[in-house]
C-alpha atoms as a PDB file:
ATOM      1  CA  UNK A   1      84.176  16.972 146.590  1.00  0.00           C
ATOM      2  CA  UNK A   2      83.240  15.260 149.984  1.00  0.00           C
ATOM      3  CA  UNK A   3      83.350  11.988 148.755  1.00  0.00           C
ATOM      4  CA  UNK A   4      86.376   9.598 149.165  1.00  0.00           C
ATOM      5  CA  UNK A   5      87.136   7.571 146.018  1.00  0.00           C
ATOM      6  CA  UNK A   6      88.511   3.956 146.549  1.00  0.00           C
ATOM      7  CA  UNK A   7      92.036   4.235 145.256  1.00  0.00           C
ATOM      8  CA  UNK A   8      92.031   0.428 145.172  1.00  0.00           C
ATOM      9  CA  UNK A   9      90.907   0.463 141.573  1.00  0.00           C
ATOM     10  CA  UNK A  10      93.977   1.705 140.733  1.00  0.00           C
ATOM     11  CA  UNK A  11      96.614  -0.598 143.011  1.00  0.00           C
ATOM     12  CA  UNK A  12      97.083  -2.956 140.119  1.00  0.00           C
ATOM     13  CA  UNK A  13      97.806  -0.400 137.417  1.00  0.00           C
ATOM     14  CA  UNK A  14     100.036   1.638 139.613  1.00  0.00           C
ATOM     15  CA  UNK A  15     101.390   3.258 143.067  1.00  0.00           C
ATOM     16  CA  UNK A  16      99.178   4.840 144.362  1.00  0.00           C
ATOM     17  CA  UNK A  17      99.863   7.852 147.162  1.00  0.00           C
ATOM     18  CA  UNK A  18      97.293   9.606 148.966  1.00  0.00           C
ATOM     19  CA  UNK A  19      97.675  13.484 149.878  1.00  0.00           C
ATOM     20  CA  UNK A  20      94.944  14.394 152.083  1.00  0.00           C
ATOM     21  CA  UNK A  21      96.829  17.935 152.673  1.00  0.00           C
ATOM     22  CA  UNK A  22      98.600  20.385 150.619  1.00  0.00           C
ATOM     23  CA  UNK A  23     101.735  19.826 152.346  1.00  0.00           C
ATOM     24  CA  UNK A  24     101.491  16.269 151.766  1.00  0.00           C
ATOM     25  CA  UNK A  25     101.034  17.024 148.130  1.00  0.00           C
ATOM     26  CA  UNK A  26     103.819  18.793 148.196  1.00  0.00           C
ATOM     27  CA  UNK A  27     106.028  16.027 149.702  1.00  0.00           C
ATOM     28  CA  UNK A  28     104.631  13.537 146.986  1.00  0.00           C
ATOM     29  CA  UNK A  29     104.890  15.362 143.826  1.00  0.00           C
ATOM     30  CA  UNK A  30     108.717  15.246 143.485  1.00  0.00           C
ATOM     31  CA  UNK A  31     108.431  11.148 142.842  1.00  0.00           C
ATOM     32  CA  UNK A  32     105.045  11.423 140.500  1.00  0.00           C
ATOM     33  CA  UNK A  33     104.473  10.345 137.278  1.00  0.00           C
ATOM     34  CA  UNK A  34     100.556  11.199 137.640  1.00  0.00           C
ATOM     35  CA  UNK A  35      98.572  13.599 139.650  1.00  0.00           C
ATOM     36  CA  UNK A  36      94.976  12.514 139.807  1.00  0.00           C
ATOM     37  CA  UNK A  37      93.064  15.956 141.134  1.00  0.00           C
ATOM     38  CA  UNK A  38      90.029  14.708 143.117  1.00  0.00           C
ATOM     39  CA  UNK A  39      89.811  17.472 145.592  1.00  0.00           C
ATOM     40  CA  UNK A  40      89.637  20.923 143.521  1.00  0.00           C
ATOM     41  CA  UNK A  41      91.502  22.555 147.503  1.00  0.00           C
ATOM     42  CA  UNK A  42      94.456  21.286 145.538  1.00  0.00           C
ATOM     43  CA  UNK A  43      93.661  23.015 142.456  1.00  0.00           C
ATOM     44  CA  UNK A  44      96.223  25.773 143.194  1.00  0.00           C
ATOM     45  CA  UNK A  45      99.390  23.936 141.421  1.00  0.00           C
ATOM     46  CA  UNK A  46     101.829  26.972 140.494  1.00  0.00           C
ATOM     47  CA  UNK A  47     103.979  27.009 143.469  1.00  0.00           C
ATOM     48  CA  UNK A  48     104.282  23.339 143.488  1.00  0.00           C
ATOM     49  CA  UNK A  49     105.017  22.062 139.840  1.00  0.00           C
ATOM     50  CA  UNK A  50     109.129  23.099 139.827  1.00  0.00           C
ATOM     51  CA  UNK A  51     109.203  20.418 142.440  1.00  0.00           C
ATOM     52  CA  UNK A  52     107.279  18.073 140.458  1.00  0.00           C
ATOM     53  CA  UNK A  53     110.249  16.643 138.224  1.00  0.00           C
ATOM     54  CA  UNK A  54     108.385  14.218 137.037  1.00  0.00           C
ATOM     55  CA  UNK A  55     104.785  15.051 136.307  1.00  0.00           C
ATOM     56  CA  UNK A  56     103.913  14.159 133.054  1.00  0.00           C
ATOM     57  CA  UNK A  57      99.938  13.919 133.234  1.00  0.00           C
ATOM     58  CA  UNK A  58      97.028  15.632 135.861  1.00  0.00           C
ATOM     59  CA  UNK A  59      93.626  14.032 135.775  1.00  0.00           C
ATOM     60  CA  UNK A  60      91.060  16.104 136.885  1.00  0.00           C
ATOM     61  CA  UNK A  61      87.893  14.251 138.093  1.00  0.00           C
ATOM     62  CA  UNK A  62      85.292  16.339 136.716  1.00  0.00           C
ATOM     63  CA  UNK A  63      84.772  18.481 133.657  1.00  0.00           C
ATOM     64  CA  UNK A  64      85.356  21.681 134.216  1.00  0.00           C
ATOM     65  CA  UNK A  65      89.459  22.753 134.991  1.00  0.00           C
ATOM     66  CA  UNK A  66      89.099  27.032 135.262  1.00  0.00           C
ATOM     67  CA  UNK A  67      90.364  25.698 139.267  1.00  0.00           C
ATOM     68  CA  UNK A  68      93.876  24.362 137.892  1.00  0.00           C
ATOM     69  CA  UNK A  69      94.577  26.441 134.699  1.00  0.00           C
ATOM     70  CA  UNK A  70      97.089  28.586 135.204  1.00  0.00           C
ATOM     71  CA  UNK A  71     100.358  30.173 132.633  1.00  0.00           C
ATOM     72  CA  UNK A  72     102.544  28.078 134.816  1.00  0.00           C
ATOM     73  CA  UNK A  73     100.571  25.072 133.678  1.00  0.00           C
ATOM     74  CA  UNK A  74     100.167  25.827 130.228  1.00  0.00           C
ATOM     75  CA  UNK A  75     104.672  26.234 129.912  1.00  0.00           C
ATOM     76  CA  UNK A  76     105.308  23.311 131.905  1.00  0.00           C
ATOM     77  CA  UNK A  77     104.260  20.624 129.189  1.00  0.00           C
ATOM     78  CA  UNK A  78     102.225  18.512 131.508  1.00  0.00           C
ATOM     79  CA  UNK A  79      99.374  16.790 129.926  1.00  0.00           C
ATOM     80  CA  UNK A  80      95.772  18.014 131.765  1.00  0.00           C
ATOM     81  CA  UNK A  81      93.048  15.401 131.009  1.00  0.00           C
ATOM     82  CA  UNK A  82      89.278  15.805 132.240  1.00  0.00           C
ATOM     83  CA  UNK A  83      86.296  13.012 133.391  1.00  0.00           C
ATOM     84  CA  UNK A  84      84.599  14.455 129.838  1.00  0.00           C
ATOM     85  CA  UNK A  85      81.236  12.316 129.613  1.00  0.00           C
ATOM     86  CA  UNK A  86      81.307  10.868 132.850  1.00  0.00           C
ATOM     87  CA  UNK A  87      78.350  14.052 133.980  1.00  0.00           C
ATOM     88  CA  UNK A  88      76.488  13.825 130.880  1.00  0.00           C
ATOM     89  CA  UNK A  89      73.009  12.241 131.143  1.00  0.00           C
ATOM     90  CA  UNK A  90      72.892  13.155 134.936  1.00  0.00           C
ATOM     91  CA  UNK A  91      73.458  17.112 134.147  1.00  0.00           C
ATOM     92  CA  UNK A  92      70.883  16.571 131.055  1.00  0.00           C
ATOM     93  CA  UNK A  93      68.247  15.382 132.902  1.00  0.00           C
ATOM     94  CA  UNK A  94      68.625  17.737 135.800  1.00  0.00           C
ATOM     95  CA  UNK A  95      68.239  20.306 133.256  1.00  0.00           C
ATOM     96  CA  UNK A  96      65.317  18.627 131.825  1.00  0.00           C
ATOM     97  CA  UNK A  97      63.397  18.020 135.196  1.00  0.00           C
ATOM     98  CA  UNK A  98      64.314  21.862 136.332  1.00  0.00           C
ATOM     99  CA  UNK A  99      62.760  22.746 132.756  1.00  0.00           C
ATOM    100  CA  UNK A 100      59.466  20.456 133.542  1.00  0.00           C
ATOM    101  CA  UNK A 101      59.308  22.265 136.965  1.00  0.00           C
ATOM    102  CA  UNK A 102      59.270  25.628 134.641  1.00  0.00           C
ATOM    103  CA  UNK A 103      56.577  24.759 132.159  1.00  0.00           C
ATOM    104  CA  UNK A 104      54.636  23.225 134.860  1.00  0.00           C
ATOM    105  CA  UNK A 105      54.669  25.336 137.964  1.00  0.00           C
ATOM    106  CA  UNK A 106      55.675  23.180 140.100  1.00  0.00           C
ATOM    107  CA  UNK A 107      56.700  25.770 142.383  1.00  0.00           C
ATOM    108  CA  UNK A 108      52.888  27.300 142.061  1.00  0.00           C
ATOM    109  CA  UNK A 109      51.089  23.825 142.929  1.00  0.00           C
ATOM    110  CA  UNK A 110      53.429  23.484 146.063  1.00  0.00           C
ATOM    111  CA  UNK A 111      52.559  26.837 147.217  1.00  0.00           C
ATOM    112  CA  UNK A 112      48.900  25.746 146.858  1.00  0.00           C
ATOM    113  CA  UNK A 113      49.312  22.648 148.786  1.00  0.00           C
ATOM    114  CA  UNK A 114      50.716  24.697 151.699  1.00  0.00           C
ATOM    115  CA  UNK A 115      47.910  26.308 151.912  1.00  0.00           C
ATOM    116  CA  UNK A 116      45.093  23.245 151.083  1.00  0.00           C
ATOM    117  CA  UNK A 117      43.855  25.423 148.320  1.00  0.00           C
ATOM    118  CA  UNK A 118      42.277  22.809 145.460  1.00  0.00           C
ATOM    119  CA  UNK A 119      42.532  25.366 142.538  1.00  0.00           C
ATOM    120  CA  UNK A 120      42.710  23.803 138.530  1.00  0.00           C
ATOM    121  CA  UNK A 121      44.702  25.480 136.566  1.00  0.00           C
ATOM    122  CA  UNK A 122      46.425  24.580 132.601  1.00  0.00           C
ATOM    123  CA  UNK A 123      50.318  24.673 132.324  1.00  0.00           C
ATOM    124  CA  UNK A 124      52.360  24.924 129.135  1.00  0.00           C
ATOM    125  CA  UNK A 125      54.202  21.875 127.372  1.00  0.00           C
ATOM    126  CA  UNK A 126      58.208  21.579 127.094  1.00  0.00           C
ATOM    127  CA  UNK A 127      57.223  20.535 123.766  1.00  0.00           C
ATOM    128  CA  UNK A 128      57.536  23.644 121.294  1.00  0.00           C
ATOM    129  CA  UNK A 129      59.341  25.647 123.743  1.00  0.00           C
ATOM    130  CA  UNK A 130      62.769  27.834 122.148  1.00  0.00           C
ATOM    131  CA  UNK A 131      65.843  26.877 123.836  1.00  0.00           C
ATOM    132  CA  UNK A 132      69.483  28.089 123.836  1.00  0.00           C
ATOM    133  CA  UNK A 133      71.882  26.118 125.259  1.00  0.00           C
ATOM    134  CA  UNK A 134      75.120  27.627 125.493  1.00  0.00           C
ATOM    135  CA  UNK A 135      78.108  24.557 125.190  1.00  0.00           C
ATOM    136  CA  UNK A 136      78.804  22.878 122.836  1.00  0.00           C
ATOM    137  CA  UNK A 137      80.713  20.074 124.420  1.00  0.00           C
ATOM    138  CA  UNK A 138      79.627  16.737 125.338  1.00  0.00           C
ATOM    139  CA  UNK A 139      77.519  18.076 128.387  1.00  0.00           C
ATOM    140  CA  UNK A 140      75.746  20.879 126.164  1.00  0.00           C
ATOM    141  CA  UNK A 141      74.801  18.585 123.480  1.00  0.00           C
ATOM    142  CA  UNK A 142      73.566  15.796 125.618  1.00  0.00           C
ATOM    143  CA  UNK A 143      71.188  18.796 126.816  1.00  0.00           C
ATOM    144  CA  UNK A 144      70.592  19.849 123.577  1.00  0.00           C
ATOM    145  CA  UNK A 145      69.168  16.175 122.590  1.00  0.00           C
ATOM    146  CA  UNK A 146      67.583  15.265 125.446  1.00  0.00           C
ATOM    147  CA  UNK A 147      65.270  18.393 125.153  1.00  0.00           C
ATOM    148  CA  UNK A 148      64.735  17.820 121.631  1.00  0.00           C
ATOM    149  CA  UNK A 149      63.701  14.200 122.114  1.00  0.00           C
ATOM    150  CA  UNK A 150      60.866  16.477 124.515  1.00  0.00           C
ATOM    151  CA  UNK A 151      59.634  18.973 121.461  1.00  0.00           C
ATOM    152  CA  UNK A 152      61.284  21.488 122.812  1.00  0.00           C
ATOM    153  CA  UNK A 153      63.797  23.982 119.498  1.00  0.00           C
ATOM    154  CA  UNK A 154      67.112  24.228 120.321  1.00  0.00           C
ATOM    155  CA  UNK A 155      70.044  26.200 119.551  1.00  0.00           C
ATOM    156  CA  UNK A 156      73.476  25.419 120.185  1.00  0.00           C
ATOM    157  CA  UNK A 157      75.541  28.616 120.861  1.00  0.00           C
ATOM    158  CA  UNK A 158      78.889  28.212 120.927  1.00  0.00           C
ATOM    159  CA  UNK A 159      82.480  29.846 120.645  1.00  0.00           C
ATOM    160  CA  UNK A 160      82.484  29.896 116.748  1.00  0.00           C
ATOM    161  CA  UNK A 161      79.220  28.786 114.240  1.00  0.00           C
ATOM    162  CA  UNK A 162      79.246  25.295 112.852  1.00  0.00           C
ATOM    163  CA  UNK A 163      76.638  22.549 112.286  1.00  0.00           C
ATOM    164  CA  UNK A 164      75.849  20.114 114.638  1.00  0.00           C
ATOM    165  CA  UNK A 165      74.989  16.227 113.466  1.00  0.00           C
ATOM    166  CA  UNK A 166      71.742  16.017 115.228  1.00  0.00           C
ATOM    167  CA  UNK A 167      71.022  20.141 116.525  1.00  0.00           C
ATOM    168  CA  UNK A 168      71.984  21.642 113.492  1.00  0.00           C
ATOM    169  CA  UNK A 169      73.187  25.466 113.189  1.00  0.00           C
ATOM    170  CA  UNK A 170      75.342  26.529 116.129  1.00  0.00           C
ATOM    171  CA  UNK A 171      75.728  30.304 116.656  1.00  0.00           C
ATOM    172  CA  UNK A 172      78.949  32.131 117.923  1.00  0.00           C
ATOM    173  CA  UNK A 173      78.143  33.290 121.438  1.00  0.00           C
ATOM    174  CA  UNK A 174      79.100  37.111 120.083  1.00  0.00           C
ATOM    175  CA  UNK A 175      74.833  36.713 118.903  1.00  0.00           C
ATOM    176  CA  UNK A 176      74.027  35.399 122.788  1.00  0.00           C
ATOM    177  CA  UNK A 177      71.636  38.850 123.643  1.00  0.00           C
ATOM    178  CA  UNK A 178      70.105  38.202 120.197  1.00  0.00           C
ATOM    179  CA  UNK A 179      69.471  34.650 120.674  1.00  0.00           C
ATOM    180  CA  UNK A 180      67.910  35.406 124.270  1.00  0.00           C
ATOM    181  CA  UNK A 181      65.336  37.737 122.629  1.00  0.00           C
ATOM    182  CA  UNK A 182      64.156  34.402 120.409  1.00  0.00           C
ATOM    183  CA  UNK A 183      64.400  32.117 122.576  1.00  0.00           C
ATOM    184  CA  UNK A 184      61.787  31.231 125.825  1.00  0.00           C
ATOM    185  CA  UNK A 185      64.676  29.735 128.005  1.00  0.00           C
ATOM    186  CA  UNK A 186      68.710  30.105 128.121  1.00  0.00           C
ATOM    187  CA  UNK A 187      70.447  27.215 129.495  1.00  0.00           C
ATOM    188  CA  UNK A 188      74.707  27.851 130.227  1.00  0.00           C
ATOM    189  CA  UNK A 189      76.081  24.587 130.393  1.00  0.00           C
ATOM    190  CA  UNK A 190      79.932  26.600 129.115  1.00  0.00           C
ATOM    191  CA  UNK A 191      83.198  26.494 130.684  1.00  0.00           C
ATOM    192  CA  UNK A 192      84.721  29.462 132.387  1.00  0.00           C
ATOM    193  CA  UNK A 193      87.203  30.726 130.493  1.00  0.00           C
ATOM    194  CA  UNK A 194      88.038  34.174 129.668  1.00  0.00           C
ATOM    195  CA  UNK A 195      86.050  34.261 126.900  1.00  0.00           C
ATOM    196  CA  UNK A 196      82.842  33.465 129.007  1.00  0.00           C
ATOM    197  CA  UNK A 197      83.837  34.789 132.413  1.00  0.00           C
ATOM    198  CA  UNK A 198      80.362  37.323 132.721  1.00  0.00           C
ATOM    199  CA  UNK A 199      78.885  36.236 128.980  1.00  0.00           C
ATOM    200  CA  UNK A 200      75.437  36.556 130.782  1.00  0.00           C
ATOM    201  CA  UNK A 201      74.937  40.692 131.223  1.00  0.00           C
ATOM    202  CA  UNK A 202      71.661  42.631 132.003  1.00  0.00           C
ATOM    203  CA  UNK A 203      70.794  43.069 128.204  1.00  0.00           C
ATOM    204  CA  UNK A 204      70.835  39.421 127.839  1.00  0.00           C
ATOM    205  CA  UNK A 205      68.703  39.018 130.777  1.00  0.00           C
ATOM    206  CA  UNK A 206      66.530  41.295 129.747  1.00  0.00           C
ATOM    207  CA  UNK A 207      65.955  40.280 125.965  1.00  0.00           C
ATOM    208  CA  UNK A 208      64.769  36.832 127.669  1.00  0.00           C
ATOM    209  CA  UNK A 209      62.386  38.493 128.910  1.00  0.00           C
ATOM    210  CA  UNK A 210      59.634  38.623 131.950  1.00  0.00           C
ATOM    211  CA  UNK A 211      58.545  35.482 130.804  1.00  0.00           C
ATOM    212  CA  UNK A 212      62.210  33.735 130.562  1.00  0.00           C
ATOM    213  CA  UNK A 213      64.190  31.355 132.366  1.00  0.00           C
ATOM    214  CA  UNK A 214      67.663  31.273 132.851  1.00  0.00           C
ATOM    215  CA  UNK A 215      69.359  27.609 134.345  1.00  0.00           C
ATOM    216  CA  UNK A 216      72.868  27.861 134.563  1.00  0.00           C
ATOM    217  CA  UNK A 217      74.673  24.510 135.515  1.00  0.00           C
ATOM    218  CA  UNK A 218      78.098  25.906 134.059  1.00  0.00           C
ATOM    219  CA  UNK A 219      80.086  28.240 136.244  1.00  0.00           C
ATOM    220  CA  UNK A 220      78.408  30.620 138.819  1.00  0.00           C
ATOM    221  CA  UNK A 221      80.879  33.830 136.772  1.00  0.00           C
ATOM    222  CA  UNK A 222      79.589  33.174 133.282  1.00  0.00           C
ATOM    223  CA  UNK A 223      76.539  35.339 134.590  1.00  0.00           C
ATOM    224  CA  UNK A 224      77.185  39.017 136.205  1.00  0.00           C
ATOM    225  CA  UNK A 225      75.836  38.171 139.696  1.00  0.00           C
ATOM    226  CA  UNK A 226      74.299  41.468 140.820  1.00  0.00           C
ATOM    227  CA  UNK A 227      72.926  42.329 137.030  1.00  0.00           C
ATOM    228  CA  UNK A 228      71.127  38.647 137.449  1.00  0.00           C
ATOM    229  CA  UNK A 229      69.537  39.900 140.841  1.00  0.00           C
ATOM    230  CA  UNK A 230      68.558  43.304 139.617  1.00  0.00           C
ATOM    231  CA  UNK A 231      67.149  41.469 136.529  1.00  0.00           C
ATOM    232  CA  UNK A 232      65.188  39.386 138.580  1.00  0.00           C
ATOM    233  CA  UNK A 233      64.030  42.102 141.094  1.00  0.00           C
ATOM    234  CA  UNK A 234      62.724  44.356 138.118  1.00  0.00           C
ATOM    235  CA  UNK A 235      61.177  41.785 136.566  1.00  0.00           C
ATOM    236  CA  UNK A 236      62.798  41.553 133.744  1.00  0.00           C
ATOM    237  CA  UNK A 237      63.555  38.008 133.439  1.00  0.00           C
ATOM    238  CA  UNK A 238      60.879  35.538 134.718  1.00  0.00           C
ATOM    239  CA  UNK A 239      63.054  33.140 136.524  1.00  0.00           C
ATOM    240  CA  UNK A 240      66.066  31.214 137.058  1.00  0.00           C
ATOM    241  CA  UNK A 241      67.964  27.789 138.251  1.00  0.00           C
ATOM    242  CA  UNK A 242      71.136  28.101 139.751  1.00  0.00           C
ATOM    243  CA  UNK A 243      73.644  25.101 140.292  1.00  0.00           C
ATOM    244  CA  UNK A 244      76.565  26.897 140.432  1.00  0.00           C
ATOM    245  CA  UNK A 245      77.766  30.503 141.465  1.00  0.00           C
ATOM    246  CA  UNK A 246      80.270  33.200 141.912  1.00  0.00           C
ATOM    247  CA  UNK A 247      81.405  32.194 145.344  1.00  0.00           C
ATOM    248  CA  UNK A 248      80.603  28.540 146.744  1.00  0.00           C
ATOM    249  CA  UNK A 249      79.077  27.770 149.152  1.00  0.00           C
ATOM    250  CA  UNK A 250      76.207  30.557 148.191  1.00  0.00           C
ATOM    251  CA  UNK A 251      76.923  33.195 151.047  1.00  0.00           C
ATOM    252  CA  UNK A 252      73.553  33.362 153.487  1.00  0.00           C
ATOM    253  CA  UNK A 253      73.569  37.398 152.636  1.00  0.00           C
ATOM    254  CA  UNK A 254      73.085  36.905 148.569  1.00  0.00           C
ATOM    255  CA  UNK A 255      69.288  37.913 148.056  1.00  0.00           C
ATOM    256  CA  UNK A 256      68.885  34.894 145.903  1.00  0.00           C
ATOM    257  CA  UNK A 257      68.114  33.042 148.595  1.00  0.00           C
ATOM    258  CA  UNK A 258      64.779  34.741 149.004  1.00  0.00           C
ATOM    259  CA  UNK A 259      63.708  35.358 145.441  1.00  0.00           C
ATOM    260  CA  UNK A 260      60.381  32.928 145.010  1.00  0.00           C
ATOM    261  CA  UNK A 261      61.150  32.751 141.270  1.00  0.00           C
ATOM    262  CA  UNK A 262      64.799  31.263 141.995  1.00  0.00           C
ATOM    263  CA  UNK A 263      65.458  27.839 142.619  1.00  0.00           C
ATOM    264  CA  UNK A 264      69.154  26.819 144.695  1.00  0.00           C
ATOM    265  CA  UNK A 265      70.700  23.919 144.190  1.00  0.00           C
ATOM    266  CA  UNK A 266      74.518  23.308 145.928  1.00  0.00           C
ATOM    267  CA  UNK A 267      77.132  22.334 143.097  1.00  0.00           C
ATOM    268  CA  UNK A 268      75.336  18.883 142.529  1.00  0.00           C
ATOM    269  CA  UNK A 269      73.442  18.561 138.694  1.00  0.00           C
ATOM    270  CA  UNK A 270      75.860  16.571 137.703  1.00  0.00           C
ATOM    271  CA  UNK A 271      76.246  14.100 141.434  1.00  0.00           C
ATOM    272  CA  UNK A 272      74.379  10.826 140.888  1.00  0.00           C
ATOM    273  CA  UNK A 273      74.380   7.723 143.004  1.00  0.00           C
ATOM    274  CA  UNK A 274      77.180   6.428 142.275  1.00  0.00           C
ATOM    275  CA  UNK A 275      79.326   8.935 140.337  1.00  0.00           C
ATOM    276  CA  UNK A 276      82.427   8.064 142.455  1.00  0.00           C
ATOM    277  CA  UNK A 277      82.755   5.021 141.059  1.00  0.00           C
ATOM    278  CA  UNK A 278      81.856   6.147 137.382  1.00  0.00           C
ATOM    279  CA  UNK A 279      85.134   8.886 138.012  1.00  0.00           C
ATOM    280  CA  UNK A 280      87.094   5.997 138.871  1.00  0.00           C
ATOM    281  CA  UNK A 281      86.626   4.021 136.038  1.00  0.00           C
ATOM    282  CA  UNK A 282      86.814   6.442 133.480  1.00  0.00           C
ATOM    283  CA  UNK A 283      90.372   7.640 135.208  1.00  0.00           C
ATOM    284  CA  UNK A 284      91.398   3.289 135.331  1.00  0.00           C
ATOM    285  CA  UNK A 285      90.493   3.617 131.667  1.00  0.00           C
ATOM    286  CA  UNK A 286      92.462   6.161 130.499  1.00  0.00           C
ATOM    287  CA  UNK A 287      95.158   5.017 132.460  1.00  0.00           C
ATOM    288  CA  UNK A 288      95.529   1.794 131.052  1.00  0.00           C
ATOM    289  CA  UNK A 289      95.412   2.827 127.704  1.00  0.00           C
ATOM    290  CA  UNK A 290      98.338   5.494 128.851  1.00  0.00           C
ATOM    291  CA  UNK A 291     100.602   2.502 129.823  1.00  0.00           C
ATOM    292  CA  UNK A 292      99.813   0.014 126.753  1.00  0.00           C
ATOM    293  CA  UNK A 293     100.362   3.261 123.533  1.00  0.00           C
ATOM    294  CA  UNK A 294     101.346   6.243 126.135  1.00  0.00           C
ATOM    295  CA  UNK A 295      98.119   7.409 124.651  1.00  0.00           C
ATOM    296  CA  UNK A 296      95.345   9.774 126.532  1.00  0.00           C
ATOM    297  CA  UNK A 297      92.070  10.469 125.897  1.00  0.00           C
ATOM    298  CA  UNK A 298      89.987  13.665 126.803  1.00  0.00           C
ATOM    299  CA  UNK A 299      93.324  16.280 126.625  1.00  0.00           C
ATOM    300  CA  UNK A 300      92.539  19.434 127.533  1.00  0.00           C
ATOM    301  CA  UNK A 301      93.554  22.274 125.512  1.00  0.00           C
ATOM    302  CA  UNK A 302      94.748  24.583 128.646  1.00  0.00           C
ATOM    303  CA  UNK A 303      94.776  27.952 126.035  1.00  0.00           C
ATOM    304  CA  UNK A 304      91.038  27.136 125.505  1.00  0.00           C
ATOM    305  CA  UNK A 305      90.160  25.660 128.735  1.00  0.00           C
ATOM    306  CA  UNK A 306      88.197  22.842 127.616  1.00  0.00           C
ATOM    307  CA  UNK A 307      88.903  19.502 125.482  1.00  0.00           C
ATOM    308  CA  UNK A 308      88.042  20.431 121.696  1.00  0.00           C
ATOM    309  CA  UNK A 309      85.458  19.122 119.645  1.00  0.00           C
ATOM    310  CA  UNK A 310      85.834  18.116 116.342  1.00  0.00           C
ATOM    311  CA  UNK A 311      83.850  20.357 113.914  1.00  0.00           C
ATOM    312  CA  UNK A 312      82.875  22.680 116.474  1.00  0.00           C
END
């Protein structure tokens, strides 16, 4: 992250040290109770945590924490809590207006514009479309409802089956090619874990079809980069909305960049005006109730990667 957070949210609940380097991390950690992880450069903890005596607790501010997890991490006993929530109804409707732009050809009407050609055309409806959305964490299912309050049928996939409250059936991601043959778009809003590190192959690509759209605001690696390209160059898959990929920033060489059907976004689905402070509060939050019960909320489970659900 580029932003700076204001750390003087936190003065009253604690001490508060700033490392804007990795060697002044290093110099800190020997004295902290807490490491709040705002930059993800600092992600890297391995060789640092036998100096860190007394870490008890690393806050991550964002959702995802493949950056951090690491066997070292896992032994040490260190509680890893995430900003779970804090991304949800930004990421949802970022999937929902990249969605719109699908159904609606955007893309096609700006290309007409260009070119100050006044041609009518129909465009489908969200409403009735078949959509997967892979996660079923808070950030999934937000998705999940927000496109079913918009007509559209969704299905959960997830790790294991299950029901969902408001969704209904979830379905293990081992059925993911399967699903993308019955479904119209596939949206990846998973972890990366090794369980989901390249879910996305070529067959899958290709059972959505030359009509399909993939969005992936997830991790770049749950798709296999070069099988997404070659999916897209043959035509087998319609289309696709990338947030996030394989190496960040997008190198200038990846052919994405040039595919019309593609739309590039830089890391940011989930960055809304004002998000700083939201990550700030939720951290003060979780804080306070540490000191009051030594309580935490949002624990990650580090063998998983992610903070459980309940149910599913």
């Amino acid at each position: 992250m580029d932003s700076v957070p204001d750390w003087e949210v936190l003065r009253p609940l604690a001490r508060v040290e700033v490392a804007s380097c990795a060697d002044d991390l290093v110099g800190l950690l020997p004295d902290a109770d807490i490491l709040f992880l705002w930059d993800f450069r600092f992600g890297q903890l391995d060789v640092m945590l036998p100096a860190a005596r007394e870490l008890k607790w690393v806050h991550v501010a964002g959702v995802g924490v493949d950056a951090i997890v690491s066997p070292a991490l896992a032994s040490s006993g260190v509680i890893v809590t995430n900003s779970r929530t804090v991304f949800d109804d930004a990421i949802a409707e970022y999937v929902a207006g990249l969605l719109l732009a699908w159904v609606k050809d955007f893309s096609g009407t700006w290309r007409r514009q260009a070119g100050c050609m006044w041609q009518h055309r129909t465009t489908r409806m969200l409403k009735g479309q078949r959509i997967a959305v892979v996660g079923t964490g808070s950030i999934g299912c937000r998705i999940g409802s927000v496109l079913n309050s918009l007509g559209a049928t969704i299905t959960l996939v997830g790790r294991r089956s299950g029901t969902h409250p408001e969704l209904g059936r979830i379905v293990p991601s081992s059925h993911l090619t399967e699903i993308a043959s019955q479904v119209g778009a596939l949206v990846l809003a998973a972890p990366l874990t090794p369980l989901t590190e390249g879910i996305v192959k070529r067959a899958t690509l290709a059972a959505l079809g030359p009509d399909g759209y993939l969005v992936n605001v997830g991790r770049g690696a749950l798709v296999l980069e070069p099988d997404l390209v070659e999916a897209l160059s043959a035509g087998e898959l319609g289309g696709a909305a990338l947030d996030v990929f394989e190496h960040e920033p997008l190198p200038s060489r990846s052919p994405l960049w040039a595919m019309p059907n593609v739309v590039i976004s830089p890391h940011m689905s989930g960055d809304f005006d004002g998000y700083e402070t939201a990550l700030m509060q939720d951290f003060a939050q979780n804080l306070r109730k540490w000191l009051v019960s030594g309580r935490l909320d949002n624990i990650v489970d580090i063998n998983l990667g992610y903070v459980p659900r309940a149910g599913f």
